[in-house]
Protein backbone atom coordinates (compact mmCIF):
# COMPACT_ATOMS: atom_id res chain seq x y z
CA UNK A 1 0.00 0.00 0.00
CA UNK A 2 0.88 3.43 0.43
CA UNK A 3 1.12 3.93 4.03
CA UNK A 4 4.41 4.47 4.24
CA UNK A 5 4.10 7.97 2.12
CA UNK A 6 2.02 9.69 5.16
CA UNK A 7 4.81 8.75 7.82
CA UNK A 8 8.19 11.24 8.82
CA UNK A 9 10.28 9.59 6.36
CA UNK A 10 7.80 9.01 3.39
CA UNK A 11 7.41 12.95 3.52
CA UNK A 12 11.20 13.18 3.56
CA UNK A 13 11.68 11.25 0.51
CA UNK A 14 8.96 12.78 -1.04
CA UNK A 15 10.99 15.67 -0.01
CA UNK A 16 13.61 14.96 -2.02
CA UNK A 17 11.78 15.65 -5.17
CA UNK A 18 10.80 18.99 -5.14
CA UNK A 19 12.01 21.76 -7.14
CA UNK A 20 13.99 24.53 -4.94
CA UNK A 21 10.73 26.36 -3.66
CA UNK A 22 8.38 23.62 -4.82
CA UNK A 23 5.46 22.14 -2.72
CA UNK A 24 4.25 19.80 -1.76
CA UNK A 25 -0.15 19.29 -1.74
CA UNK A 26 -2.08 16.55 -0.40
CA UNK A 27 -5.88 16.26 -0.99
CA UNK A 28 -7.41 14.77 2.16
CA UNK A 29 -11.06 13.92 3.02
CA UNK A 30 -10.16 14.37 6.60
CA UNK A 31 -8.43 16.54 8.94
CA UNK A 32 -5.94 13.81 10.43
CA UNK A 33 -3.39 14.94 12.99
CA UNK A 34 -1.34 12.55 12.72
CA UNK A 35 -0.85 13.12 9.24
CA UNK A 36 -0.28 17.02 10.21
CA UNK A 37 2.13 16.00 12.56
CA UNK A 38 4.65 14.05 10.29
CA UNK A 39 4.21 16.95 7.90
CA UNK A 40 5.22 19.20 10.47
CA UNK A 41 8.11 16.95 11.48
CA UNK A 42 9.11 16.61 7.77
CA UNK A 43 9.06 20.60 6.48
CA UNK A 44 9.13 23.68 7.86
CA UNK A 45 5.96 25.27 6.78
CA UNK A 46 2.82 23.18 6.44
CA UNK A 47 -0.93 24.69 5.69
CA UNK A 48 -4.28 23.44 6.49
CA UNK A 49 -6.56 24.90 4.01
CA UNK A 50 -10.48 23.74 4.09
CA UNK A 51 -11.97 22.88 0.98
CA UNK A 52 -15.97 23.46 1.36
CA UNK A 53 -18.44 22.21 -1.30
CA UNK A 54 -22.13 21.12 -1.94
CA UNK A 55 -22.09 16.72 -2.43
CA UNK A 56 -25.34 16.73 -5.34
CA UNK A 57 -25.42 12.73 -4.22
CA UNK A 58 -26.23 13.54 -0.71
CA UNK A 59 -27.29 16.84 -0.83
CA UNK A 60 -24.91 18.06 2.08
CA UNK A 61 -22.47 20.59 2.56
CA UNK A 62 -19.06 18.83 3.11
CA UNK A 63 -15.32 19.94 3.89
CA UNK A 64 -12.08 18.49 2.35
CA UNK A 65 -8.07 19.44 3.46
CA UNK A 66 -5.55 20.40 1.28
CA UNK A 67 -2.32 20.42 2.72
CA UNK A 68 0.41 22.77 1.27
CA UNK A 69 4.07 21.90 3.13
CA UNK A 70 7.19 23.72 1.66
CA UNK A 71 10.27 24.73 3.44
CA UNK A 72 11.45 27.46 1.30
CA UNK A 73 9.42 30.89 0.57
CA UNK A 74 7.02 29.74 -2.39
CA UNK A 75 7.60 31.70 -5.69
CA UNK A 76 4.95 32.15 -8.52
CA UNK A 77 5.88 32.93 -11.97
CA UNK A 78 4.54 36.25 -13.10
């Protein structure tokens, strides 16, 4: 499985393959601490950012996470 991608050293490696500057997002359909805490552990900036939208199949209002972790100041391209 995958698993081992949401632990400490999963992020690390993942890490590893970022552009200087780049970062990394995770969709999530849950706020899970643990998961916030290896990101934490792994980079020095991590984000929670809600994600609130309508579900037409149940007709409720529901929230997703993305996660945005980076280490370096993030740079856009003009």
């Amino acid at each position: 499985g995958n698993e081992s991608f949401y632990t400490e050293s999963g992020l690390a490696r993942a890490k590893e393959h970022l552009a200087p500057g780049g970062i990394l997002a995770v969709w999530s359909y849950t706020e899970n601490s643990p998961f916030v805490s290896a990101l934490r552990a792994a980079f020095a900036v991590v984000e929670l950012v809600p994600v609130s939208y309508l579900n037409d199949l149940v007709d409720e209002q529901h929230t997703d996470w993305l996660f945005l972790a980076h280490d370096e100041p993030a740079t856009r391209d003009a």
